[in-house]
C-alpha atoms as a PDB file:
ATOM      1  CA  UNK A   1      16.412 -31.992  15.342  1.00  0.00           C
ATOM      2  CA  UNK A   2      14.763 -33.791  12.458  1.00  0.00           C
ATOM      3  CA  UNK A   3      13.801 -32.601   8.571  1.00  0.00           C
ATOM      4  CA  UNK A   4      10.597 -33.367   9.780  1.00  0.00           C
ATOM      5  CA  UNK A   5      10.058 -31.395  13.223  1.00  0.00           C
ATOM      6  CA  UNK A   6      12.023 -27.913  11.552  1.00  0.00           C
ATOM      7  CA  UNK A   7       9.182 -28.682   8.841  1.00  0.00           C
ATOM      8  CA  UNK A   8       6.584 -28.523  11.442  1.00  0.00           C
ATOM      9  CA  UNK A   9       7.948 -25.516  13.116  1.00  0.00           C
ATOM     10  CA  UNK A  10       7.991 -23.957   9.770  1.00  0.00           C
ATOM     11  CA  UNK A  11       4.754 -24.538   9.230  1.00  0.00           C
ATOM     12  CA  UNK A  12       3.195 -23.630  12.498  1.00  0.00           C
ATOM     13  CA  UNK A  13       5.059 -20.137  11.703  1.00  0.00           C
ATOM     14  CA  UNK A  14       3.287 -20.189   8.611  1.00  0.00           C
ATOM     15  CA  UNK A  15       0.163 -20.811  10.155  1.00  0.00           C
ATOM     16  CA  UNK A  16       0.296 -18.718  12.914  1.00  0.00           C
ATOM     17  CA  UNK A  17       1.201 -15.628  10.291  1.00  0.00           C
ATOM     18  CA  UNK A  18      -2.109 -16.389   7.611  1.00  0.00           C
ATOM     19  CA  UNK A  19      -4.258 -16.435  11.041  1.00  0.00           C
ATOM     20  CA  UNK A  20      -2.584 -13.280  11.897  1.00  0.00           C
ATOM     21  CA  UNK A  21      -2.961 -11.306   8.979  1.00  0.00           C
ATOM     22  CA  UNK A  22      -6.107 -13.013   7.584  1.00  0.00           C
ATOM     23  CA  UNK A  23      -8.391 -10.094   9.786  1.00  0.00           C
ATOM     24  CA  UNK A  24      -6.313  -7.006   8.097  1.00  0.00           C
ATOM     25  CA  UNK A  25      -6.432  -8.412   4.733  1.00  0.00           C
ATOM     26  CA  UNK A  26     -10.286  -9.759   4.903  1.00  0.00           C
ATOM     27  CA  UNK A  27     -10.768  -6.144   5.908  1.00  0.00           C
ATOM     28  CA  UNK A  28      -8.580  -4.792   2.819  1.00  0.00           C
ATOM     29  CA  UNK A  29     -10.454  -6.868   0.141  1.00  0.00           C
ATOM     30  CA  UNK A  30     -14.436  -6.075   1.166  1.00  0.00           C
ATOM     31  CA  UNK A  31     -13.789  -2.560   0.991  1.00  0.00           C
ATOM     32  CA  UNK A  32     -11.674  -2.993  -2.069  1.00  0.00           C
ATOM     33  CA  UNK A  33     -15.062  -4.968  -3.350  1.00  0.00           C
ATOM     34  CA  UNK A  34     -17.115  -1.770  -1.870  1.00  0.00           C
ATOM     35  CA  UNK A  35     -15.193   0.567  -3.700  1.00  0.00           C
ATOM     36  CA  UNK A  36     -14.829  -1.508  -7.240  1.00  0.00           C
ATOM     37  CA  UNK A  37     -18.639  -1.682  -7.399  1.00  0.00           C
ATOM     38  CA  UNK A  38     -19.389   1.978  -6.763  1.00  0.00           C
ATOM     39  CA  UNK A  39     -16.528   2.895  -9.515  1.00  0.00           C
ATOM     40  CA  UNK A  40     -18.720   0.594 -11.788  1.00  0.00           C
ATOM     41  CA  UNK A  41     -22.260   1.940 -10.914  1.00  0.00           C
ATOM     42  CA  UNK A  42     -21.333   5.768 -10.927  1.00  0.00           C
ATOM     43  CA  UNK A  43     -18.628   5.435 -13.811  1.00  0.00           C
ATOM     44  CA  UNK A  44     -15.899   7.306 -12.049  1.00  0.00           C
ATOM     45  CA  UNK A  45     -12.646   6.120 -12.605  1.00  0.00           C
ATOM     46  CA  UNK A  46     -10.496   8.038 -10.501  1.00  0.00           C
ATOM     47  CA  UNK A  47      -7.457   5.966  -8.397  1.00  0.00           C
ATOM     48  CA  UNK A  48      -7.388   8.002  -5.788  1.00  0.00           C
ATOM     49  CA  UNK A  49     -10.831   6.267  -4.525  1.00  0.00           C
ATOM     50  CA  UNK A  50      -9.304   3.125  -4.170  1.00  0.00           C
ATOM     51  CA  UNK A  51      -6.145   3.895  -2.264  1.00  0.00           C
ATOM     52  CA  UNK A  52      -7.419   6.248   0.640  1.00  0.00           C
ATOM     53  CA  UNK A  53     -10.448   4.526   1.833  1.00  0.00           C
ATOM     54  CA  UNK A  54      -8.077   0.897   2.056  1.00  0.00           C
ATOM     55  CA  UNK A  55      -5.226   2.726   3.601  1.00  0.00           C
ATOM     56  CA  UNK A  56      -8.305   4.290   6.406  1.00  0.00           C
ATOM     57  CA  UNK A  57     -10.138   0.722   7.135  1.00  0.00           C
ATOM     58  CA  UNK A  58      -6.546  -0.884   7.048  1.00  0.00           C
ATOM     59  CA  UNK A  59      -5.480   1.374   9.448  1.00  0.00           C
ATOM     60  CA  UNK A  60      -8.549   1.016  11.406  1.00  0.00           C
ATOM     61  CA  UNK A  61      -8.613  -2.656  11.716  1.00  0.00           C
ATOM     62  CA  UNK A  62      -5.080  -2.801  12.658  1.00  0.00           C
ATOM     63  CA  UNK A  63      -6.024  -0.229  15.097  1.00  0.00           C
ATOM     64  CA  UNK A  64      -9.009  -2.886  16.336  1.00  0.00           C
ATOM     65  CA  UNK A  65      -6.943  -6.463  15.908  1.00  0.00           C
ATOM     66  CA  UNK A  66      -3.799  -4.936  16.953  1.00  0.00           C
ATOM     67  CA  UNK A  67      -3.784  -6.221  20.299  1.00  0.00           C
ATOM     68  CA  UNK A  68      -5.193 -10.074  19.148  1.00  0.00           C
ATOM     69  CA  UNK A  69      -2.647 -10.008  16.693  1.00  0.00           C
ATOM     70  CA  UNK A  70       0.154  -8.950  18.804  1.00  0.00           C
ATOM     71  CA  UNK A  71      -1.020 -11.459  21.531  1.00  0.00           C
ATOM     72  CA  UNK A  72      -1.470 -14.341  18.784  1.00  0.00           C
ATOM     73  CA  UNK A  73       2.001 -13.935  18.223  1.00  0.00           C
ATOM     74  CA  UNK A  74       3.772 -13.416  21.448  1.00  0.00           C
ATOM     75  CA  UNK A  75       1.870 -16.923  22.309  1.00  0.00           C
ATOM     76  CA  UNK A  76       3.551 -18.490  19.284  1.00  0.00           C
ATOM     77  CA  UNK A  77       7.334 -16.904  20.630  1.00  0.00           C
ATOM     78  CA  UNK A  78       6.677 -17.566  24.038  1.00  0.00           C
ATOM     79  CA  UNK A  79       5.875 -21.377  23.318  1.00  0.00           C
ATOM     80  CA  UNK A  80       8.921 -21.404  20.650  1.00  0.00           C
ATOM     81  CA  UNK A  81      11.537 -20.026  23.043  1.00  0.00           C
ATOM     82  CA  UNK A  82       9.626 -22.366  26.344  1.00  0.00           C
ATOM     83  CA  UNK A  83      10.303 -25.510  24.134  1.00  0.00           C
ATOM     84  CA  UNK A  84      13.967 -24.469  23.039  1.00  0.00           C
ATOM     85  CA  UNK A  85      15.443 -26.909  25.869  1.00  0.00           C
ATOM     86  CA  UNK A  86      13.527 -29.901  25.407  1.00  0.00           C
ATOM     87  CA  UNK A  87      14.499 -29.355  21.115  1.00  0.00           C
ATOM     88  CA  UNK A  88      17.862 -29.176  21.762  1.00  0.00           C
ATOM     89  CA  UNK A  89      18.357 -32.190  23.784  1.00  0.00           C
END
């Protein structure tokens, strides 16, 4: 095994996690947006707001891209553990 190929692994891994998690955290940040405006416009500035309505529509979306995401990533293990013989050669 080269520098270069554990590099590219590495980075496929890395890859394959941002695609992953980009759904859940897209998700995370427009209600986040939702929630910061309203706190603006009515003038109520109470934490609570923020927390339970992300923790909801997190849950929800993982609830939604649960199965993608889980399928995304057994892809990425199966090919990892398919290629193992021809790497070690």
């Amino acid at each position: 095994m080269t520098f270069e190929f554990v590099i590219g692994i590495g980075r496929q891994a890395l890859e394959t996690m941002l695609v992953v998690s980009l759904p859940i955290l897209l998700v995370s940040l427009v209600v986040g947006l939702i929630i910061s405006v309203f706190q603006s416009v009515t003038q109520i500035q109470e934490m609570t707001i923020t927390f339970v309505p992300k923790i909801v529509v997190t849950f929800l979306s993982l609830l939604l891209f649960g199965s993608w995401m889980l399928t995304k990533m057994a892809d990425f293990l199966r090919e990892v553990i398919l290629n193992i013989p021809y790497w070690t050669r």
